[in-house]
Protein backbone atom coordinates (compact mmCIF):
# COMPACT_ATOMS: atom_id res chain seq x y z
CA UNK A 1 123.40 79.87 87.58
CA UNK A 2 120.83 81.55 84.91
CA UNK A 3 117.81 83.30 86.56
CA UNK A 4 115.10 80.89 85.69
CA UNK A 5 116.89 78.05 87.84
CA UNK A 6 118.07 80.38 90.55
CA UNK A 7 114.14 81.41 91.00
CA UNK A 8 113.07 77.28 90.41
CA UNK A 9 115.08 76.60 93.32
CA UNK A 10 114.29 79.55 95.01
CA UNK A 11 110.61 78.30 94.83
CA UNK A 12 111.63 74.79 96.09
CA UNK A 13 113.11 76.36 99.08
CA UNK A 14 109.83 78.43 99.67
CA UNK A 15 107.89 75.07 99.02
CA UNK A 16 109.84 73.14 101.59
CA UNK A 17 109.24 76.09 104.35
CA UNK A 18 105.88 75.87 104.07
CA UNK A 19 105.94 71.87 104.19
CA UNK A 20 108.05 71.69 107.38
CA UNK A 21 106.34 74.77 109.24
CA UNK A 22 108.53 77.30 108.77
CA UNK A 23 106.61 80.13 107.04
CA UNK A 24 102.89 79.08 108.95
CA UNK A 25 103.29 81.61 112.06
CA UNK A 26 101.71 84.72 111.41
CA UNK A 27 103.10 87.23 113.76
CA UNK A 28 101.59 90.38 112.06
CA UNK A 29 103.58 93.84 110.95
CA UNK A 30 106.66 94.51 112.33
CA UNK A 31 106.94 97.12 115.34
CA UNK A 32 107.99 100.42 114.12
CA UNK A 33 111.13 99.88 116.54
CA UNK A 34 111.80 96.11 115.18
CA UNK A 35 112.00 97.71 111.34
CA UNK A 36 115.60 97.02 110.09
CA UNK A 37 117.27 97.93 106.58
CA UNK A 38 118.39 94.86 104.38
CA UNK A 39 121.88 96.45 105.39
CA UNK A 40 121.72 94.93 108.31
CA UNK A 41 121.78 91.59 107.68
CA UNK A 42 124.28 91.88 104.93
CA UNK A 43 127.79 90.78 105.23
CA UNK A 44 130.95 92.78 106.56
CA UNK A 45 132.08 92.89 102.89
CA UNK A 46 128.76 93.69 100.96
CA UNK A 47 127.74 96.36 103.82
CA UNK A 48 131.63 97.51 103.29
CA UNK A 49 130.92 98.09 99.59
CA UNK A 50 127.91 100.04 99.95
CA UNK A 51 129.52 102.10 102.38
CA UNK A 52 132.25 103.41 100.22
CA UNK A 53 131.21 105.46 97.26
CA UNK A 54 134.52 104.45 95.34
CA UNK A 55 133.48 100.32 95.66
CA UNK A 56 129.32 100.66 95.44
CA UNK A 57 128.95 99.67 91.90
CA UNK A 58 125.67 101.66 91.96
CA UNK A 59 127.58 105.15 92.53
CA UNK A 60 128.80 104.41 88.51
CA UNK A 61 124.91 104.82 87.52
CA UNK A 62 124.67 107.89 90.08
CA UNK A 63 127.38 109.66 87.73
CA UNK A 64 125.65 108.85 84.47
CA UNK A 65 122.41 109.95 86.71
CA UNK A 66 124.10 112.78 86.88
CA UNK A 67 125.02 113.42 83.12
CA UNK A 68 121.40 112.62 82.17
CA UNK A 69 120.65 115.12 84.84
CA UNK A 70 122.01 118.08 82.68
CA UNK A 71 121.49 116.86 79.80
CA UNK A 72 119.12 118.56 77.07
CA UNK A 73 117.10 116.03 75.63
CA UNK A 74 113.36 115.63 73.46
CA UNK A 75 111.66 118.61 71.47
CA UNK A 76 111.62 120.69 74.09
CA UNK A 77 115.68 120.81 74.42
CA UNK A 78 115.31 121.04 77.89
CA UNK A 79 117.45 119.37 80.54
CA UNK A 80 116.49 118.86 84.53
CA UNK A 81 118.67 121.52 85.40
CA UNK A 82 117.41 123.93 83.48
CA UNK A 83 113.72 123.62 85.71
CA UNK A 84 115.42 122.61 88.75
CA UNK A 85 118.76 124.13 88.74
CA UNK A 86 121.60 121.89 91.19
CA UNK A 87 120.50 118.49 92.26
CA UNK A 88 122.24 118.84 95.05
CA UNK A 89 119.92 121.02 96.98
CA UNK A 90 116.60 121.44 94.71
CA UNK A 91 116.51 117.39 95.13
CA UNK A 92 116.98 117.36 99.10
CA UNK A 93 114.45 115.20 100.73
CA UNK A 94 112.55 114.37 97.70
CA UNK A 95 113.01 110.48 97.26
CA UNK A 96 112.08 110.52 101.29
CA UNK A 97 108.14 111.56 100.31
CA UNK A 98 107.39 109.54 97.53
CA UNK A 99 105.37 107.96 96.37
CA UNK A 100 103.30 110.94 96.31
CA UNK A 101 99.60 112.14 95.16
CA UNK A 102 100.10 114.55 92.39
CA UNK A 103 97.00 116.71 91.73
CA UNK A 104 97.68 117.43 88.32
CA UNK A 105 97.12 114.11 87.24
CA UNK A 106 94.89 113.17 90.02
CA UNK A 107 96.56 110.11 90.96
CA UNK A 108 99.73 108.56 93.33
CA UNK A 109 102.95 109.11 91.56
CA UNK A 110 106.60 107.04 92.38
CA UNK A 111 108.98 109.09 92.24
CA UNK A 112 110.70 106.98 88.68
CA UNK A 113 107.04 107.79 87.48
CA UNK A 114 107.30 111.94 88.20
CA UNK A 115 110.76 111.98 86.61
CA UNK A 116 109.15 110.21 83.53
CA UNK A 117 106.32 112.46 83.33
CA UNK A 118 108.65 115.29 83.43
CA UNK A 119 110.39 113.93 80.25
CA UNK A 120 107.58 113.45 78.45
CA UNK A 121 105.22 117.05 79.04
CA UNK A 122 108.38 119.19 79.87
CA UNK A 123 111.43 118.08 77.63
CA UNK A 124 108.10 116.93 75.29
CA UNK A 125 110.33 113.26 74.85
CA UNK A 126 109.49 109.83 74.65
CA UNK A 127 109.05 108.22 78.17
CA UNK A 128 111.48 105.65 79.70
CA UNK A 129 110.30 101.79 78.74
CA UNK A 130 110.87 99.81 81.91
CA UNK A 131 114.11 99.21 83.91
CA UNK A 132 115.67 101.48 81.08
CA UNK A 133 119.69 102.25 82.58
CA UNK A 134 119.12 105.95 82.09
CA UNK A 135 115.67 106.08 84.18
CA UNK A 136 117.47 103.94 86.44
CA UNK A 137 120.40 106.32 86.78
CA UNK A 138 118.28 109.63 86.60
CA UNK A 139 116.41 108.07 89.39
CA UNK A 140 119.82 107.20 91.63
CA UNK A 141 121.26 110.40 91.02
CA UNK A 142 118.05 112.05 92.45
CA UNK A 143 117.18 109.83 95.08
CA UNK A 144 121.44 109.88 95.98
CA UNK A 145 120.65 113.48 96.93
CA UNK A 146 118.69 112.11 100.27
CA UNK A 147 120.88 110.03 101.11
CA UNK A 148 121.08 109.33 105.24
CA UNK A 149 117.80 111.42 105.13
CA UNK A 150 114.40 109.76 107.11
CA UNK A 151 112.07 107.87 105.04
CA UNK A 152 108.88 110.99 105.68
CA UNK A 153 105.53 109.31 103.86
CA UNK A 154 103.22 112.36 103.35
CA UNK A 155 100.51 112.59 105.78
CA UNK A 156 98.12 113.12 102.83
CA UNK A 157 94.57 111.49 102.87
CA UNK A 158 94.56 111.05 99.09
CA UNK A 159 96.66 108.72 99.41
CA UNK A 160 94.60 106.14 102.06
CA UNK A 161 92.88 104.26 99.36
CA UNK A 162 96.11 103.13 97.41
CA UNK A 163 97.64 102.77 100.78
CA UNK A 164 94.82 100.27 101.80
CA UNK A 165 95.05 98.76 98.64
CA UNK A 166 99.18 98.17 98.76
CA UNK A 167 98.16 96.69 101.98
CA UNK A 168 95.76 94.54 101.37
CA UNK A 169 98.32 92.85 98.03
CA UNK A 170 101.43 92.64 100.83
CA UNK A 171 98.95 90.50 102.79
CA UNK A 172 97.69 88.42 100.02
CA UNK A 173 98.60 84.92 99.50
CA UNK A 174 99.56 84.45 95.61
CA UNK A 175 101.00 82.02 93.57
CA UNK A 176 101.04 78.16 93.62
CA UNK A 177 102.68 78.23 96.58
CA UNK A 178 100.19 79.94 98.18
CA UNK A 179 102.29 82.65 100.13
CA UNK A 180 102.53 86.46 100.83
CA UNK A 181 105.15 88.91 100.98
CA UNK A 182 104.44 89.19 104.78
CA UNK A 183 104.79 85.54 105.34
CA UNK A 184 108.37 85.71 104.61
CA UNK A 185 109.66 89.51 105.39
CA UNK A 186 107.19 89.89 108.29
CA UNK A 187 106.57 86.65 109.74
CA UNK A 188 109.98 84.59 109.27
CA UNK A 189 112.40 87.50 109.18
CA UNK A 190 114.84 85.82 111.66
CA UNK A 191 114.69 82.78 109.84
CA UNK A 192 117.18 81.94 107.01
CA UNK A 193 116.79 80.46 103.57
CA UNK A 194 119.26 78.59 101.50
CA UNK A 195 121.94 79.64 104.54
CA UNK A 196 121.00 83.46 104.14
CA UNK A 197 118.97 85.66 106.26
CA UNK A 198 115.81 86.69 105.31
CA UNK A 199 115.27 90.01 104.88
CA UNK A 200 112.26 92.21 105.99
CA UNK A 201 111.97 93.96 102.23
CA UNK A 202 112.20 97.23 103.33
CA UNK A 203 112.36 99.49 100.47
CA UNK A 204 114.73 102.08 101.40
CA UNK A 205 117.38 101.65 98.27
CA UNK A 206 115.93 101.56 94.89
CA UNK A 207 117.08 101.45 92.06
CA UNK A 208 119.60 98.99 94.03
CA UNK A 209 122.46 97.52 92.43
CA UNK A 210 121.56 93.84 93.07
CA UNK A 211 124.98 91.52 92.72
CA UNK A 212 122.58 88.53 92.05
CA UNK A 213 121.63 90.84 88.77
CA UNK A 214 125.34 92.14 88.23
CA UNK A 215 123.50 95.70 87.14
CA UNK A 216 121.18 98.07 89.03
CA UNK A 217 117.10 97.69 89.14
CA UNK A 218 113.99 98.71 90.26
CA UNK A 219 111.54 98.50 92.68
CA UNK A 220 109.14 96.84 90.60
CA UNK A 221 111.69 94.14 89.34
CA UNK A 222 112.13 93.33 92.53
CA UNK A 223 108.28 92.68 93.12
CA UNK A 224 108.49 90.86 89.89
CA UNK A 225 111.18 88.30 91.08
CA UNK A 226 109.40 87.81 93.99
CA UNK A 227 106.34 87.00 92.47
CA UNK A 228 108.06 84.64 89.98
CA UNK A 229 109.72 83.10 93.29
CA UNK A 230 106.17 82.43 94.75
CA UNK A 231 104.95 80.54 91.25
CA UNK A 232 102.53 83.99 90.81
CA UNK A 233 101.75 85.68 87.67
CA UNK A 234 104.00 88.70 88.07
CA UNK A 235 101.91 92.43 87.57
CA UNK A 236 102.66 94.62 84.89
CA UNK A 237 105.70 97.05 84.67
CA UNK A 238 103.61 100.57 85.72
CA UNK A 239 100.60 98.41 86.85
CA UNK A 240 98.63 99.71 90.13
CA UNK A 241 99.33 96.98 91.90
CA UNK A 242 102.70 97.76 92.02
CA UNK A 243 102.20 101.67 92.53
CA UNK A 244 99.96 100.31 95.77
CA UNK A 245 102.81 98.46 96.73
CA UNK A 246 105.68 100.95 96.38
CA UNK A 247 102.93 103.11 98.82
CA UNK A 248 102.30 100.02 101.62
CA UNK A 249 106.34 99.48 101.64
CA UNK A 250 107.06 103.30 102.03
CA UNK A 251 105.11 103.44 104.99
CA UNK A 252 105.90 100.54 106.04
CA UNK A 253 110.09 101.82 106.57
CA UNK A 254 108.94 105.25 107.67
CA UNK A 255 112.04 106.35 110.07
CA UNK A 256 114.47 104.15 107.91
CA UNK A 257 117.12 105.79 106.14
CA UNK A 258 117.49 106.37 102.41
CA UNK A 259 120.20 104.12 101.41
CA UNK A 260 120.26 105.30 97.38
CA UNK A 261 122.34 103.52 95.75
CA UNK A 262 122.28 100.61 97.86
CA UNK A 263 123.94 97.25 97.81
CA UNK A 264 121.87 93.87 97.88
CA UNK A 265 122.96 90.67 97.32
C-alpha cells in the first residue's frame, strides 16, 4: 500500500470516529501516572525486536551514528569526538533534556537542531537538509547513549512561552476533519483504529525506525503524517510550530524512558 492511500484511508477512519462518537469525549491530559510508552501497546514480536539490539533495525543507523560520530568532516576537519571525546559518557543524559534553551542563539534548540548547529559553526559544514540518514543516525547514536535514562525537561523559565505555545497547537483542532492531536492520543487512547491500539504519542524514541516507513525518521515526520492524516496543511521541516511541539510532548512523557532507537509500527 503506497503512503498517499495508507494516509486517505487513514483519514476515512478518523472521519468515521468522529461521525459515530468515538473521538467527541474530551477527557483532558493524561495523569502523570496513566502516561505509557507506544511500547506498550505494541505486539510480543515488535516489542521483542526493539528489545534486542541484534533484531532493532534502528541499532544499524546507531552504528553508522556512530561512524559519523568520529568522523572529520567540513572546513574545519573536525569530527564530534574531537570536542566531545567518547559518546559513551560525554553524551549521558543528554537526549533526556532536550529540547533545550540555548543562550547563544537565544532561542529553544531540539537536540537534531544542536547537533546541526554544531556542524555548521564548529566543523564550519553545510547543515543536514531534513530527515537526511546521517542526521538521523548522528542523532540515534547520541540519543542511544541515554538509553533506559528518565525523560528530565529542564526546569528553565525560558522555555514557558514555547512550552505554552506547543501546548496550545497539541490542543488545536486542524485540518478538514477538524481534530487535534489530543483528541486521539489523549482522549481515545484505549480505543482502537483500523484493529490497532491507539497510541498516546509519547515521544520518547526518535529518530524511530517506523516498519510502516521500512527506514528510520524523525520527530517532525511524524507530526507531518499526522497532520496529512487529519486533511491539515502539514508545518514546515524546522518550523516553530514543530520546535513548540517537540517542547509540549517532552514534557508531556517526563518520567518515561528514553527508548532510542525505538521500534513503531
Amino acid at each position: 500500500m503506497t503512503s498517499a492511500r495508507f494516509y486517505r484511508q487513514r483519514a476515512g477512519l478518523l472521519a468515521a470516529m468522529v461521525l459515530t462518537g468515538i473521538a467527541t469525549a474530551v477527557a483532558g491530559e493524561i495523569a502523570p501516572a496513566d502516561r505509557k510508552s507506544g511500547y506498550d501497546f505494541m505486539s510480543a514480536q515488535a516489542r521483542a525486536m526493539q528489545d534486542d539490539d541484534t533484531a532493532n533495525p534502528g541499532m544499524l543507523s546507531v552504528l553508522d551514528g556512530e561512524a559519523s560520530w568520529n568522523k572529520k568532516a567540513g572546513a574545519a576537519q573536525k569530527s564530534c569526538a574531537d570536542c566531545h571525546g567518547d559518546a559513551t559518557t560525554s553524551m549521558q543524559g543528554v537526549a533526556a533534556r532536550y529540547p533545550a534553551y540555548d543562550a547563544a542563539h537565544g532561542r529553544p534548540i531540539t537536540l537534531p537542531q544542536r547537533i546541526n548547529l554544531c556542524r555548521s559553526e564548529n566543523q564550519k559544514a553545510t547543515p543536514f537538509p531534513a530527515e537526511n540518514a546521517e542526521w538521523l543516525a548522528l542523532s540515534a547514536f547520541v540519543g542511544q547513549q541515554s538509553r533506559g535514562m528518565p525523560i528530565t525537561p529542564p526546569d528553565d523559565s525560558r522555555l514557558a512561552a514555547t512550552l505554552e505555545k506547543g501546548r496550545a497547537l497539541y490542543f488545536l483542532r486542524q485540518g478538514q476533519l477538524n481534530l487535534s492531536c489530543a483528541q486521539c492520543h489523549d482522549d481515545n487512547w484505549q480505543q482502537k483504529l483500523s484493529g490497532n491500539p491507539i497510541q498516546q504519542g509519547q515521544a520518547t524514541g526518535y529518530p524511530v525506525y517506523r516498519l510502516e516507513w521500512q527506514g528510520m525518521g524523525s520527530l517532525e515526520r511524524r507530526l507531518r503524517n499526522c497532520m496529512f492524516g487529519v486533511r491539515a496543511e502539514p508545518f514546515a521541516y524546522g518550523s516553530e510550530q514543530h520546535l513548540a511541539l517537540a517542547l509540549y510532548l517532552r514534557a508531556r512523557a517526563a518520567g518515561l524512558k528514553i527508548e532510542t532507537p525505538a521500534v513503531r509500527p
